[in-house]
Protein backbone atom coordinates (compact mmCIF):
# COMPACT_ATOMS: atom_id res chain seq x y z
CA UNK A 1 -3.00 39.46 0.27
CA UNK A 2 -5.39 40.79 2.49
CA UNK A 3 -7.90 42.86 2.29
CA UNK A 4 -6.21 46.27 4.21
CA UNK A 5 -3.55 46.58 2.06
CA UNK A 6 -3.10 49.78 0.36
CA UNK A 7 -4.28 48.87 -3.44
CA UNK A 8 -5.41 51.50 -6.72
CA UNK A 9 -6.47 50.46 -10.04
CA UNK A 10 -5.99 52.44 -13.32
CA UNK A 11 -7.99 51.89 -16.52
CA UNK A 12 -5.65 52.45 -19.84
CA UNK A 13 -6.92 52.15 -23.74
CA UNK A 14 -3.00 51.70 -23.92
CA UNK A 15 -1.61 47.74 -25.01
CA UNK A 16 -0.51 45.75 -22.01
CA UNK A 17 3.02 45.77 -23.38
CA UNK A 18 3.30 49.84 -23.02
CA UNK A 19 1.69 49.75 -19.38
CA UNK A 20 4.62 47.34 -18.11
CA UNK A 21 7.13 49.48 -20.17
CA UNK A 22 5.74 52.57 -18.24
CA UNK A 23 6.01 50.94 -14.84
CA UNK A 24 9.66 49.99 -15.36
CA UNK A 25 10.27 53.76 -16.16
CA UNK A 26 10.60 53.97 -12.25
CA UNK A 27 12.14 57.56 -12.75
CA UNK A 28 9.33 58.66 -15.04
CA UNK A 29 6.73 58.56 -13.24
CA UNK A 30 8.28 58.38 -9.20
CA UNK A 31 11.55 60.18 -8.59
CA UNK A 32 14.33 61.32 -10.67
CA UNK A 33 16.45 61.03 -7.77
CA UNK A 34 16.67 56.35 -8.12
CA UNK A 35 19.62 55.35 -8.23
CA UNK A 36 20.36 51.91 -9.30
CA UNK A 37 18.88 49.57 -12.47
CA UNK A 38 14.98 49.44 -11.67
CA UNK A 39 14.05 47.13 -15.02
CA UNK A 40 16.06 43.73 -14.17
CA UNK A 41 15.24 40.79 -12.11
CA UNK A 42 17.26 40.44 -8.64
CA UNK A 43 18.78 43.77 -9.16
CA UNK A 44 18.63 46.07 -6.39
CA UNK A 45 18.34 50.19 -6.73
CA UNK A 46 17.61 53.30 -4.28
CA UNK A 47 14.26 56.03 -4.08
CA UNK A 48 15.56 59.04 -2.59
CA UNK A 49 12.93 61.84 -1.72
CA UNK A 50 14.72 64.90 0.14
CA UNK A 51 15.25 63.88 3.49
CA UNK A 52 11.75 63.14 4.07
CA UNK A 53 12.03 59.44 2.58
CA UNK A 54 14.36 56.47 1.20
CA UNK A 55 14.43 53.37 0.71
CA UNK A 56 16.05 50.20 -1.09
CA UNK A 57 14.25 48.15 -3.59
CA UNK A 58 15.20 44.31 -4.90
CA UNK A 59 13.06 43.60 -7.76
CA UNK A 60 11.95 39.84 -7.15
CA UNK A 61 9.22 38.97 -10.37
CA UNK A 62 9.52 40.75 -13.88
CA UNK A 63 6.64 38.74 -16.12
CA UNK A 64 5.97 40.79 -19.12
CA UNK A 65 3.08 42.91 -20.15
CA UNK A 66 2.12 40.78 -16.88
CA UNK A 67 3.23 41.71 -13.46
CA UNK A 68 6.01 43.44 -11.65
CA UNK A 69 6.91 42.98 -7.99
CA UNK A 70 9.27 45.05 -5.73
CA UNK A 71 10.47 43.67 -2.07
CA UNK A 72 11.53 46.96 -0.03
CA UNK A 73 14.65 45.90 2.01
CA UNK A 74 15.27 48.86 3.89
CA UNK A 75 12.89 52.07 4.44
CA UNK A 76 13.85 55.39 6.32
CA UNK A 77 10.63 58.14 7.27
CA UNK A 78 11.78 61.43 8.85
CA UNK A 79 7.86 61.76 10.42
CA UNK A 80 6.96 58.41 12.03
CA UNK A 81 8.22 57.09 15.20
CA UNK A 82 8.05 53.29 14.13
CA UNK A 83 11.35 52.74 11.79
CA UNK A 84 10.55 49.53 10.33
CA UNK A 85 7.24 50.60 8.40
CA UNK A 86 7.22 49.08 5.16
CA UNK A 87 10.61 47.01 5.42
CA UNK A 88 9.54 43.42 4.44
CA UNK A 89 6.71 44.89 2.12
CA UNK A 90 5.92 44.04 -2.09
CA UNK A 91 5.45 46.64 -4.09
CA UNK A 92 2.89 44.39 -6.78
CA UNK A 93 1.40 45.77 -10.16
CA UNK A 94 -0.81 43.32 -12.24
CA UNK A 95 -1.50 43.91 -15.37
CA UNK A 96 -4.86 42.73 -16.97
CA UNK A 97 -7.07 42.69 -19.85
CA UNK A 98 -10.70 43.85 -18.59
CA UNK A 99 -13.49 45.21 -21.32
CA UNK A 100 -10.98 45.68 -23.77
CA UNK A 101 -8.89 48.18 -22.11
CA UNK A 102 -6.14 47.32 -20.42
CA UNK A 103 -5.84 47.81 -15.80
CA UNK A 104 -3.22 48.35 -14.09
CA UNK A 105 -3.84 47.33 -10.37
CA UNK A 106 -0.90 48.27 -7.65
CA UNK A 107 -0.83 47.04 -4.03
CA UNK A 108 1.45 47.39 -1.36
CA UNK A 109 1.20 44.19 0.52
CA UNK A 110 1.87 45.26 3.92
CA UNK A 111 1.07 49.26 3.83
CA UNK A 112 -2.32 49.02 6.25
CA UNK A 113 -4.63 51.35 8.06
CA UNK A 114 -2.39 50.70 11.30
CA UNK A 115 1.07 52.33 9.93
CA UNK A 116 1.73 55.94 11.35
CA UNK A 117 2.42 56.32 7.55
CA UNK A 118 -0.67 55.14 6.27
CA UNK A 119 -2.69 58.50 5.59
CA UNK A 120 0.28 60.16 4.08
CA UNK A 121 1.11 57.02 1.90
CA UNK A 122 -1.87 56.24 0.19
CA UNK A 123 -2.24 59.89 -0.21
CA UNK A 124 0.93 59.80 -1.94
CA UNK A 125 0.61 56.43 -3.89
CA UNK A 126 -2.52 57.82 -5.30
CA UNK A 127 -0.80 60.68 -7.00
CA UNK A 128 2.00 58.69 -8.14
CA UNK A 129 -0.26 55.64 -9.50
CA UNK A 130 -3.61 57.73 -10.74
CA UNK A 131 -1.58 60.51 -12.00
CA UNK A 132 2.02 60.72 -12.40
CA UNK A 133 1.82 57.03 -13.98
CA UNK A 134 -1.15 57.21 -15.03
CA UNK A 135 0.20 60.72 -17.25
CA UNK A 136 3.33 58.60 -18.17
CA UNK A 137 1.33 55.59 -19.50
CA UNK A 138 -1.35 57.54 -21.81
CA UNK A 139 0.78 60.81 -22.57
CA UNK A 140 4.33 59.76 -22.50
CA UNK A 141 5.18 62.32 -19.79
CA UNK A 142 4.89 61.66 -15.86
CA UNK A 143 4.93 63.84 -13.11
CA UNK A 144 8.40 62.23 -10.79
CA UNK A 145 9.50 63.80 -7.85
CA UNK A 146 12.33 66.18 -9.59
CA UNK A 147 16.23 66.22 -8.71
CA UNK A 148 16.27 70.11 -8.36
CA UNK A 149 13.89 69.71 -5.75
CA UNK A 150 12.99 73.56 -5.19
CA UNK A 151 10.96 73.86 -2.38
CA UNK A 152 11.55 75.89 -0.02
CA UNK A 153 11.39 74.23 3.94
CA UNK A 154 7.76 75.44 4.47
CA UNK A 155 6.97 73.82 1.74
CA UNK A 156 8.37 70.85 2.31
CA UNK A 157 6.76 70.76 5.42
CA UNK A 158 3.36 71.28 3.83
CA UNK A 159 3.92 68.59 1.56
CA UNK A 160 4.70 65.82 4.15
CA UNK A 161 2.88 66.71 7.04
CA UNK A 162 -0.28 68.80 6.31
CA UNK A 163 -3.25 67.05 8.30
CA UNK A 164 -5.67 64.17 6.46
CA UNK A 165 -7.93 61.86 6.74
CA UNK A 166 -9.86 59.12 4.78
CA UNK A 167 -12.29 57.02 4.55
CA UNK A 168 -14.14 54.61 2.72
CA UNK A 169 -18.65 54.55 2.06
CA UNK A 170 -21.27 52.61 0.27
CA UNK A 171 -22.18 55.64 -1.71
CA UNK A 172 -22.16 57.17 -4.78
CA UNK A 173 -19.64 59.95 -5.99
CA UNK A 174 -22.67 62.28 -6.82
CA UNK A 175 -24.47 61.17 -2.89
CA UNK A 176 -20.81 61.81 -1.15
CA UNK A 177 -20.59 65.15 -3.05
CA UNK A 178 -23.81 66.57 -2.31
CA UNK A 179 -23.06 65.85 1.53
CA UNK A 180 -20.06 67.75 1.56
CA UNK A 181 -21.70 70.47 0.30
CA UNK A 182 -24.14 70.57 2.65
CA UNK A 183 -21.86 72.19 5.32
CA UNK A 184 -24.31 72.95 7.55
CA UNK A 185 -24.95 69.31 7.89
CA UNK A 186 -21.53 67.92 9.30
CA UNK A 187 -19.76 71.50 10.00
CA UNK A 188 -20.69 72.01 13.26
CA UNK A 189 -21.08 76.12 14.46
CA UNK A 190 -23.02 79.30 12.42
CA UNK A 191 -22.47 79.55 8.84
CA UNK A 192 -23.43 82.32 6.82
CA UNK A 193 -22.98 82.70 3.21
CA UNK A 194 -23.12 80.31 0.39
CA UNK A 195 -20.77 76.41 -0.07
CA UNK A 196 -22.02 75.06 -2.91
CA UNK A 197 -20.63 76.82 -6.16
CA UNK A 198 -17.12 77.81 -7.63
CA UNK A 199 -16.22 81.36 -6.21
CA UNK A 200 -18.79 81.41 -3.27
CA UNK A 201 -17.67 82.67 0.41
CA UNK A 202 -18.92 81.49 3.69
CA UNK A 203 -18.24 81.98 7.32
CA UNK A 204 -17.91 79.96 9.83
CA UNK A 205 -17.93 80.97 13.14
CA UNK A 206 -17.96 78.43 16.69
CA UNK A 207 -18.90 80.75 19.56
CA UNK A 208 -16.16 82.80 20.87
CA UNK A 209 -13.22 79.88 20.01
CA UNK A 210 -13.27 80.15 16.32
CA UNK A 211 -13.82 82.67 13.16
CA UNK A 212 -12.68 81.51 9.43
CA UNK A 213 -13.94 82.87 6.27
CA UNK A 214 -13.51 80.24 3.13
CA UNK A 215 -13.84 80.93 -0.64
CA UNK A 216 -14.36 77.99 -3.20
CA UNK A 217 -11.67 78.22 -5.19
CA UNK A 218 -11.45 74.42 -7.19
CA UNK A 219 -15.32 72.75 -7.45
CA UNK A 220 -15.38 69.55 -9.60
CA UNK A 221 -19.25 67.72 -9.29
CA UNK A 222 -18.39 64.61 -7.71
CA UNK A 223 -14.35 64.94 -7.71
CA UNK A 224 -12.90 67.56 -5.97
CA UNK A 225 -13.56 70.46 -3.59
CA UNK A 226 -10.79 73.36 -2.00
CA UNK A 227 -11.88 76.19 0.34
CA UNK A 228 -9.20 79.09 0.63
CA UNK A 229 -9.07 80.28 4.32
CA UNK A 230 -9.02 83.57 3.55
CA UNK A 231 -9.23 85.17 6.98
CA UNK A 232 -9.24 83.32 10.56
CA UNK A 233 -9.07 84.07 14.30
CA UNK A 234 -8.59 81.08 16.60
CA UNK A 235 -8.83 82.55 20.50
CA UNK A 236 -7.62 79.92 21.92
CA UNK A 237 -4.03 80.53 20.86
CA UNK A 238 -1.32 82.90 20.82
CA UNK A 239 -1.11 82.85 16.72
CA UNK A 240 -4.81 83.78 16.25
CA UNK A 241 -4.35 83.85 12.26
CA UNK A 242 -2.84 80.32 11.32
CA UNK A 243 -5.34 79.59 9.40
CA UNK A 244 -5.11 82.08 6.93
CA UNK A 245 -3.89 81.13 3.33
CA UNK A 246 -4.17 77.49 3.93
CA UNK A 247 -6.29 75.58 1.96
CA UNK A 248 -8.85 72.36 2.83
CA UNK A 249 -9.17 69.85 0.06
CA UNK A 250 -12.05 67.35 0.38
CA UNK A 251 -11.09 65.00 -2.71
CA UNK A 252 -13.45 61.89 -4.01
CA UNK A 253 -12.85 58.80 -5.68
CA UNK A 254 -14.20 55.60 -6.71
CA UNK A 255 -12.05 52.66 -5.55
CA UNK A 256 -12.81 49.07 -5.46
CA UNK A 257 -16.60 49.91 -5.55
CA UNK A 258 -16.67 51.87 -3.04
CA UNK A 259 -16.28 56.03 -2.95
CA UNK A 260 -13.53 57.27 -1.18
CA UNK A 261 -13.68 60.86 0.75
CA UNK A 262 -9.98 62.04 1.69
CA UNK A 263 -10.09 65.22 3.57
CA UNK A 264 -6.94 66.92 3.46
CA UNK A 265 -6.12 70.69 5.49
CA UNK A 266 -3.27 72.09 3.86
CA UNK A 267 -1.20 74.04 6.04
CA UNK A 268 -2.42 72.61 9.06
CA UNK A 269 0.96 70.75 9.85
CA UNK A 270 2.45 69.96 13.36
CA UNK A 271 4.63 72.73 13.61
CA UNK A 272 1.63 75.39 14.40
CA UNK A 273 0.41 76.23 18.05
CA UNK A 274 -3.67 74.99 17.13
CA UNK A 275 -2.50 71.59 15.55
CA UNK A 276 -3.59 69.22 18.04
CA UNK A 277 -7.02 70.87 18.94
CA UNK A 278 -7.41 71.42 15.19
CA UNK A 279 -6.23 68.21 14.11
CA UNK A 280 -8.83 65.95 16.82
CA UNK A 281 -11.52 68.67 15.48
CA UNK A 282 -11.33 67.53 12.01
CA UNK A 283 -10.72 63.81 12.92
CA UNK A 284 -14.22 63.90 15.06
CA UNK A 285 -15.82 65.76 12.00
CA UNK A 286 -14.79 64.02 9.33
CA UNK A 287 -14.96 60.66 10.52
CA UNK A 288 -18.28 61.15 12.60
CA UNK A 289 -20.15 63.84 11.29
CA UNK A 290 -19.74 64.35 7.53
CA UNK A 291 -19.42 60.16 7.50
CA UNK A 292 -22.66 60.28 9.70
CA UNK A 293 -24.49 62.82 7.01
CA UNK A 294 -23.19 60.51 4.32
CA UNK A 295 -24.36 57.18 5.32
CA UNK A 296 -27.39 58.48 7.20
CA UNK A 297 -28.41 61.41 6.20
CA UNK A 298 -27.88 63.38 9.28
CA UNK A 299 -24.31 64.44 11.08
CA UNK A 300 -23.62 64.02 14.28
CA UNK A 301 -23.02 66.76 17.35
CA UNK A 302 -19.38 65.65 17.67
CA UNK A 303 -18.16 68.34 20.46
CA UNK A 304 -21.77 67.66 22.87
């Protein structure tokens, strides 16, 4: 395996027995909508998600309480250009013993940083692996993609195209979450109020171009972070307000020994006028400045 592949690791006080017993619960913890036997060697079975995603699964190694491993033969994406992302990949989950708990560790062999899918995958396999399966394995109850499937289009949108971005630092949880809160440090423009408590409001204003006004509405130390755009003028297009009501999630976790920062704009999807000028915005940043304030101590003046 190599290093880029997409790979999470879950900690359990559960036995090794119920962890692989979870993870053959395919429709427990991923989709309702699998059709197919998921739990026997050489058998082959179908993930259905909308019409966003689907794909075919052969299940090649079963070793109990052990490992399980997954070869995707086909794969179908409604958002990237390339069709044959993932086709030829292994879904692998090892199961281990480590300081008397019991870790789960899933890769996708094949699932790097240079798929189109990539930021929207390992978004997506993080949910499904630290939460959904996670849930399944300690509570008995995961969080699958349901067969109802309610949403409405805009939401379905939102869920598979809203703009993000990762990456990966040397520093601690509590380090990458006091940068982010210093939003004067990587957010580039005038900002008046307060950004560092549950329920504060700031503005930020850059020149003439762009007005948004954000309230805290989620603030976990060293987790989590979500600003409501609660007002917004962008004069550089004809929909001035598409901002408003969406939501930016700055989310952090510890992976591999390392702290990951995903930065995630909710609402921001490719189907509004300010997309690409908002989307290169964030990229330059995320990835420059508030990675610059992070590993440096001091952001960088991204737009000159």
């Amino acid at each position: 395996m190599k290093a880029s592949n997409f790979t999470t690791t879950i900690l359990v006080d559960n036995t090794a027995e119920e962890v692989y017993k979870a993870i053959n619960n395919v429709r427990g913890w991923w989709s309702e909508e699998i059709k197919g036997t998921t739990d026997k060697l050489y058998s082959e079975w179908n993930y259905h998600y909308q019409d966003v995603h689907r794909c075919k699964m052969l299940t090649i190694e079963l070793i109990p309480n052990k490992k399980v491993i997954w070869q995707v033969l086909d794969n179908y994406f409604s958002f990237t250009q390339n069709k044959d992302e993932w086709k030829g990949n292994t879904l692998v989950f090892e199961i281990t013993e480590k300081d008397g708990k019991t870790q789960l560790q899933f890769t996708q062999v094949g699932l790097v940083p240079d798929y189109e899918c990539y930021d929207i995958c390992e978004n997506a396999w993080n949910t499904y692996i630290q939460k959904s399966l996670y849930s399944l394995i300690t509570t008995g109850t995961g969080q699958p993609n349901s067969k109802e499937n309610p949403q409405t289009e805009d939401e379905k949108k939102m869920a598979t195209s809203n703009y993000t971005t990762t990456f990966f630092v040397n520093q601690t949880p509590e380090e990458v979450f006091s940068a982010i809160n210093n939003v004067r440090g990587w957010w580039q423009g005038e900002i008046e109020g307060s950004t560092n408590q549950l329920d504060d409001e700031f503005d930020y204003r850059m020149k003439e171009h762009h007005f948004s006004k954000q309230k805290i509405v989620a603030f976990i130390p060293n987790e989590k972070i979500v600003w409501l755009v609660t007002d917004s003028k962008l004069n550089s297009f004809t929909d001035k307000s598409e901002w408003t009501g969406t939501k930016i999630i700055i989310e952090i976790n510890e992976i591999n020994n390392k702290t990951q920062v995903r930065f995630t704009h909710v609402g921001l999807v490719p189907t509004i006028e300010c997309y690409g000028a908002c989307s290169v915005a964030w990229e330059q940043l995320i990835q420059a400045s508030l990675f610059s304030l992070i590993t440096t101590g001091k952001g960088t003046n991204v737009f000159g």
